[in-house]
C-alpha atoms as a PDB file:
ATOM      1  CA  UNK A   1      42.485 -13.878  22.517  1.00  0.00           C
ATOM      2  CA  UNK A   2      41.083 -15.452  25.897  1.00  0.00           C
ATOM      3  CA  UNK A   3      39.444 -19.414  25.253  1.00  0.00           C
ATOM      4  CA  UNK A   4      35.418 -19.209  24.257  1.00  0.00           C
ATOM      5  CA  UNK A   5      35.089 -20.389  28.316  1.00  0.00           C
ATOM      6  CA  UNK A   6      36.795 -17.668  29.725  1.00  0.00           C
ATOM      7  CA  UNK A   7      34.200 -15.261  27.384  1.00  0.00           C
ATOM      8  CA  UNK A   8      30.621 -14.760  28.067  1.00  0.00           C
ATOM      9  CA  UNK A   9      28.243 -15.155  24.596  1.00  0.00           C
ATOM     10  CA  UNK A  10      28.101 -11.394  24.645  1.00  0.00           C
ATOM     11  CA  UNK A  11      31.320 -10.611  24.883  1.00  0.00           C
ATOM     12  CA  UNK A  12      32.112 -12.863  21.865  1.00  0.00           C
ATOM     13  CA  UNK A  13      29.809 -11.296  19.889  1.00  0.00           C
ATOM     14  CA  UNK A  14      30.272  -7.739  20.506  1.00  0.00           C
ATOM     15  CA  UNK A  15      33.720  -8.270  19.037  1.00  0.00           C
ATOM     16  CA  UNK A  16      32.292  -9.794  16.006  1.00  0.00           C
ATOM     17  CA  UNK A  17      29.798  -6.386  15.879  1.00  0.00           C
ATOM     18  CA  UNK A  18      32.696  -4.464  13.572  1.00  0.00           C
ATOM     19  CA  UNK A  19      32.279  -7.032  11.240  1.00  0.00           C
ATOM     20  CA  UNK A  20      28.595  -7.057  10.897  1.00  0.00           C
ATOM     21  CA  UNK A  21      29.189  -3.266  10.400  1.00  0.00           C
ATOM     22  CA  UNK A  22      31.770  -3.478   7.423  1.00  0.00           C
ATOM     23  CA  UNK A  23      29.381  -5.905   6.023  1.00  0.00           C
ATOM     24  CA  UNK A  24      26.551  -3.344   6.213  1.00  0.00           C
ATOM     25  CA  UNK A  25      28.238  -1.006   4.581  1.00  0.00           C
ATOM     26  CA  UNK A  26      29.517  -3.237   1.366  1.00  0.00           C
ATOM     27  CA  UNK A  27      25.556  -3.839   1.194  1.00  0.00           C
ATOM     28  CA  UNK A  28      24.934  -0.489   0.912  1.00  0.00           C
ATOM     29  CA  UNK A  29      28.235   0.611  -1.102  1.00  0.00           C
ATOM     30  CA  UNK A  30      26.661  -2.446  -3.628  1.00  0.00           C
ATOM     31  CA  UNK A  31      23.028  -1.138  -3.634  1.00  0.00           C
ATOM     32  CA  UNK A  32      24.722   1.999  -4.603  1.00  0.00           C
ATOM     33  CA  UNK A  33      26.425   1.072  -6.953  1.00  0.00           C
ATOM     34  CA  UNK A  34      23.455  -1.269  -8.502  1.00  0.00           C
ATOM     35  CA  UNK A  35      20.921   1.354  -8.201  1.00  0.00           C
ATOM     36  CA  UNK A  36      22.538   4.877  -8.140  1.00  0.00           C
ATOM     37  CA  UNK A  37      20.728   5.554  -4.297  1.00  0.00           C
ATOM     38  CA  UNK A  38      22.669   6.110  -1.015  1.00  0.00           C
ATOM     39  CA  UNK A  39      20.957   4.459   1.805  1.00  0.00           C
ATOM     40  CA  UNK A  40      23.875   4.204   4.189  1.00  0.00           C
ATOM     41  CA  UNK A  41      23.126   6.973   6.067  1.00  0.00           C
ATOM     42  CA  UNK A  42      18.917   6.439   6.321  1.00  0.00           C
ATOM     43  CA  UNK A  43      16.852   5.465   9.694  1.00  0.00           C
ATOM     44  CA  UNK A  44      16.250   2.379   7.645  1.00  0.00           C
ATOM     45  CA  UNK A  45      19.811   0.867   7.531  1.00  0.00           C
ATOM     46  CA  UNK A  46      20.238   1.613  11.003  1.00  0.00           C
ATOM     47  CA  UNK A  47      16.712  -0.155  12.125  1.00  0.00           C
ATOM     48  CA  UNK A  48      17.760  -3.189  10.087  1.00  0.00           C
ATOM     49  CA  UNK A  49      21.253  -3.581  11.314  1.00  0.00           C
ATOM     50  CA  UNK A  50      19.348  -3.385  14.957  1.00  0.00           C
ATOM     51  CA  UNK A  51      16.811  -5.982  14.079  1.00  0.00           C
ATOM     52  CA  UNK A  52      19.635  -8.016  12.529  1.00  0.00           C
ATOM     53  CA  UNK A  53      21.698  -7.704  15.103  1.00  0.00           C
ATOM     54  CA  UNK A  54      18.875  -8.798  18.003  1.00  0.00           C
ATOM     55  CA  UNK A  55      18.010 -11.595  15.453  1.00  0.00           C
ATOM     56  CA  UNK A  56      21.440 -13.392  15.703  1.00  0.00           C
ATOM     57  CA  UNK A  57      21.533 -12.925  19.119  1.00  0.00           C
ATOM     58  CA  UNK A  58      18.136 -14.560  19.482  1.00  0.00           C
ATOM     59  CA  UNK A  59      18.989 -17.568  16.713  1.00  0.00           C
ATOM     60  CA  UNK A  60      22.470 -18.114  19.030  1.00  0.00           C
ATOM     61  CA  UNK A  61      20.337 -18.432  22.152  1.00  0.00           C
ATOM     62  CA  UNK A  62      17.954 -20.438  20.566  1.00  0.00           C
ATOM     63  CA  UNK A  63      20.082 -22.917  19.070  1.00  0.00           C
ATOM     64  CA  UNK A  64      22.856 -22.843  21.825  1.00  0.00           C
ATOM     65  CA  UNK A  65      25.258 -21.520  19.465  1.00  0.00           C
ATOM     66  CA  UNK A  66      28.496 -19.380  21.031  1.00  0.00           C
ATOM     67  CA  UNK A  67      29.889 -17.342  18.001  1.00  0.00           C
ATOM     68  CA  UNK A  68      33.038 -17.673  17.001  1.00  0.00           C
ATOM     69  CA  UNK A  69      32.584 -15.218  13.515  1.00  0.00           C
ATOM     70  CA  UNK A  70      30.200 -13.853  11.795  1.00  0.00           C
ATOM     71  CA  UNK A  71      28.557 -16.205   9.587  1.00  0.00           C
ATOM     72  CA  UNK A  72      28.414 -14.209   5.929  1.00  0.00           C
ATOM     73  CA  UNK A  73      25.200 -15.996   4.640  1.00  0.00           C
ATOM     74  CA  UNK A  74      23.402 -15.695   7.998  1.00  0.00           C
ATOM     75  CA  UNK A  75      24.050 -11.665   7.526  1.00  0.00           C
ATOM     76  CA  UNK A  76      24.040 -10.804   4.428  1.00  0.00           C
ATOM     77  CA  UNK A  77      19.901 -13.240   4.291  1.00  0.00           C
ATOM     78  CA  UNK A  78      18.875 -11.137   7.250  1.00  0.00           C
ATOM     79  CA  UNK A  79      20.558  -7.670   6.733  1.00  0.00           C
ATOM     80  CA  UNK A  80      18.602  -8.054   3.381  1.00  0.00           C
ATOM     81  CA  UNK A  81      15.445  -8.874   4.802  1.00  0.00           C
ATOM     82  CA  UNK A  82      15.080  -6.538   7.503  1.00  0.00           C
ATOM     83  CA  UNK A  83      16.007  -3.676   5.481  1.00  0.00           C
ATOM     84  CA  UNK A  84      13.496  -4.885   2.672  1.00  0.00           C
ATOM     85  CA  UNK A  85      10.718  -4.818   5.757  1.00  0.00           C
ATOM     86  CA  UNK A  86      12.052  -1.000   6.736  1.00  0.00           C
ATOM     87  CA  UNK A  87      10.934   0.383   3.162  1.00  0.00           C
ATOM     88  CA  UNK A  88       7.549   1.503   2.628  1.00  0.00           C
ATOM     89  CA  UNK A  89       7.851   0.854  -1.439  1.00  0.00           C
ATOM     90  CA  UNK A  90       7.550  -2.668  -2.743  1.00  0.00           C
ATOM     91  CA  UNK A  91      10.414  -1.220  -5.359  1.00  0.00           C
ATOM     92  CA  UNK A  92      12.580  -0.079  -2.781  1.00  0.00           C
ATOM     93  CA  UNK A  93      12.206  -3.284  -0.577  1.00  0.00           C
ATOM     94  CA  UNK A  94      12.616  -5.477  -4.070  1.00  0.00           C
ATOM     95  CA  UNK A  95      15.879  -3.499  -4.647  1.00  0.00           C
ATOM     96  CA  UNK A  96      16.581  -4.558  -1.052  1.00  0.00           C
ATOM     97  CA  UNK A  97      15.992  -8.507  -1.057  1.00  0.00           C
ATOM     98  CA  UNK A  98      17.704  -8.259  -4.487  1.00  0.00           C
ATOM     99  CA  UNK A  99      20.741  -6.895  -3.492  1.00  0.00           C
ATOM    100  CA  UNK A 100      21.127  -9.258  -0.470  1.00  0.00           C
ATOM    101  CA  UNK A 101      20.555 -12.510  -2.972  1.00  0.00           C
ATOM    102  CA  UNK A 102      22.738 -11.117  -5.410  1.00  0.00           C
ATOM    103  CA  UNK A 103      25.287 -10.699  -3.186  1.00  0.00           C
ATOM    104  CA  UNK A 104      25.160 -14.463  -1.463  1.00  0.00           C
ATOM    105  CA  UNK A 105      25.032 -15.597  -5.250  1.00  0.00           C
ATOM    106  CA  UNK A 106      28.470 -14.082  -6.197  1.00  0.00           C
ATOM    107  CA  UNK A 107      29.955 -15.557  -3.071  1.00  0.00           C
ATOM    108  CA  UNK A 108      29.329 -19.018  -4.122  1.00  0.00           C
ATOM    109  CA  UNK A 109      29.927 -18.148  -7.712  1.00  0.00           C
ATOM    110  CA  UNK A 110      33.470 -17.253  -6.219  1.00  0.00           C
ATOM    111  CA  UNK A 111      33.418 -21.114  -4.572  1.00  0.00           C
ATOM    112  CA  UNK A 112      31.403 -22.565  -7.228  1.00  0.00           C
ATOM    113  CA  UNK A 113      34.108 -20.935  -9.970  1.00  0.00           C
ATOM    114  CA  UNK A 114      31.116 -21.180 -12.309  1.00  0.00           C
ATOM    115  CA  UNK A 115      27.708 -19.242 -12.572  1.00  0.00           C
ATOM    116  CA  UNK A 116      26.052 -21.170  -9.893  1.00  0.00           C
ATOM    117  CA  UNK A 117      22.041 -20.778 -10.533  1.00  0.00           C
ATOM    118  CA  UNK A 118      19.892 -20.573 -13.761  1.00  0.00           C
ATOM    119  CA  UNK A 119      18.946 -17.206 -14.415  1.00  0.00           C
ATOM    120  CA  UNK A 120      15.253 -18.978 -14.040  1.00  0.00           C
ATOM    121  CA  UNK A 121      15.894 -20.119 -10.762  1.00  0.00           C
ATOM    122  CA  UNK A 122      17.563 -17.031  -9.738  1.00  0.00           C
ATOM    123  CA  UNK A 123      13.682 -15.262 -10.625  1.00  0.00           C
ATOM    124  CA  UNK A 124      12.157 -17.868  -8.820  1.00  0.00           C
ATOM    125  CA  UNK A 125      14.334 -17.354  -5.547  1.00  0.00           C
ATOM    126  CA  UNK A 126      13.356 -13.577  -5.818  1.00  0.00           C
ATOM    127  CA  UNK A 127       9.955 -14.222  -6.521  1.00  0.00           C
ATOM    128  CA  UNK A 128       9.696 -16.577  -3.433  1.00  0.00           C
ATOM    129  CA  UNK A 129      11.685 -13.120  -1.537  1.00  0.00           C
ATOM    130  CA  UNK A 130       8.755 -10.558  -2.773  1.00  0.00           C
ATOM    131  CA  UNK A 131       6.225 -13.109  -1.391  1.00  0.00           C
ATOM    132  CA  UNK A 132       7.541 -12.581   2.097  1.00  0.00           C
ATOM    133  CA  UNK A 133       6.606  -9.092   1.925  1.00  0.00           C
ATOM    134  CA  UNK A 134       3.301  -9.470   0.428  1.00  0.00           C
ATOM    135  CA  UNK A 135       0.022 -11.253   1.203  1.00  0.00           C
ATOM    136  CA  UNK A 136       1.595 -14.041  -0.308  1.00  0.00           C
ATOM    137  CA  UNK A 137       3.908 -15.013   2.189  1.00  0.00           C
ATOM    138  CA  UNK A 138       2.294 -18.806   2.404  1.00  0.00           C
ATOM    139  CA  UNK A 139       4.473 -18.907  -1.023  1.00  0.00           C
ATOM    140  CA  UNK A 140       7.232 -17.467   0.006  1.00  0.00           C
ATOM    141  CA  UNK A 141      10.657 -18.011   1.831  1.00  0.00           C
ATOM    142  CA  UNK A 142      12.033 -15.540   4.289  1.00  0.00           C
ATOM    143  CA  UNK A 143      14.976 -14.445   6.086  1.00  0.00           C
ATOM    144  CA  UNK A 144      15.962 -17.731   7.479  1.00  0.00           C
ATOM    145  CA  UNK A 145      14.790 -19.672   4.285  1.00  0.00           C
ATOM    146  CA  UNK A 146      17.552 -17.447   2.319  1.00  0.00           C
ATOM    147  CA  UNK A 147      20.173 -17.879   5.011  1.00  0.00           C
ATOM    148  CA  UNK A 148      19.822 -21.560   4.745  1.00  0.00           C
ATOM    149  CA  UNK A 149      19.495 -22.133   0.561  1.00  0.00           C
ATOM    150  CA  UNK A 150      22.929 -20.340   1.040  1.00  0.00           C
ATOM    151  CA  UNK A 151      24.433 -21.484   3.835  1.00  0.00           C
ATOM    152  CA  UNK A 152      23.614 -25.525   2.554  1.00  0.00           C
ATOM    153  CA  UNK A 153      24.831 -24.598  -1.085  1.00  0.00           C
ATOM    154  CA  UNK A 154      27.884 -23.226   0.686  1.00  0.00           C
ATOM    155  CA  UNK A 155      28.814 -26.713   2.476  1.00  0.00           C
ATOM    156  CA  UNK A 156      28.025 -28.698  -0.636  1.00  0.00           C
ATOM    157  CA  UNK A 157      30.527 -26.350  -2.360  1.00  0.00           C
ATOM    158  CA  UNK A 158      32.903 -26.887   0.090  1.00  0.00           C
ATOM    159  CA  UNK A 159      32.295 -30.570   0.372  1.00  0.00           C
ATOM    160  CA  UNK A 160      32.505 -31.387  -3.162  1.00  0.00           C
ATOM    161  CA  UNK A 161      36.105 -30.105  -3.564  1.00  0.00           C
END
């Protein structure tokens, strides 16, 4: 592999773009699996991954980031989010913004090596997801918000050890 110099931003991340994809697809394979619905092969998974995709693209720019991998929190947080904004039902999306949590919970459960959140906060993190998508977003946290409560618990997990 050439040094990050020698590769433009783009070119960095469309070789991380296969990863983003397999990641996609566990989502869906779990929301499958959770809720007994295929949504791999919808409009709506395909919209998402696109608004996902031009999201990290814009955060990297933003923040004068060059990607070196995918970042699992960072996808998983916004792949959930956008998807959740695609459905038209509040169940559907729900199922959607679940999914995505759940899944960035049993990663740092799988750090952690112990149940990492309270069943009550785990309600209240969801809750504060379904206000996103409502009138209620002034009490809620969103794509980013999500990234970051699992991106930080993720470094204080790996710090503590």
């Amino acid at each position: 592999m050439s040094s990050l110099s020698e590769k433009t931003r783009k070119e960095v991340f469309e070789e991380n773009i296969p990863l983003i994809q397999g990641q996609v697809k566990e989502f869906c394979a779990l929301y499958k699996a959770k809720y007994k619905f295929e949504i791999v092969k919808g409009k709506y998974v395909k919209n998402a991954l696109v608004n996902t995709i031009k999201h990290y693209i814009s955060f990297l720019k933003e923040f004068d980031f060059i990607l070196e991998s995918v970042d699992f929190y960072r996808n998983y947080a916004w792949f959930g989010y956008f998807l959740a904004c695609e459905f038209g039902s509040k169940d559907t999306s729900y199922r959607a913004l679940n999914t995505a949590f759940w899944r960035i919970l049993k990663e740092l459960e799988s750090q952690a090596e112990y149940e990492f959140c309270r069943e009550q906060d785990k309600k209240e993190i969801i809750r504060l997801l379904q206000n996103e998508l409502s009138s209620k977003s002034d009490l809620g946290v969103g794509k980013n918000g999500l990234y970051i409560m699992g991106k930080f618990a993720s470094l204080v997990l790996k710090n503590a050890k």
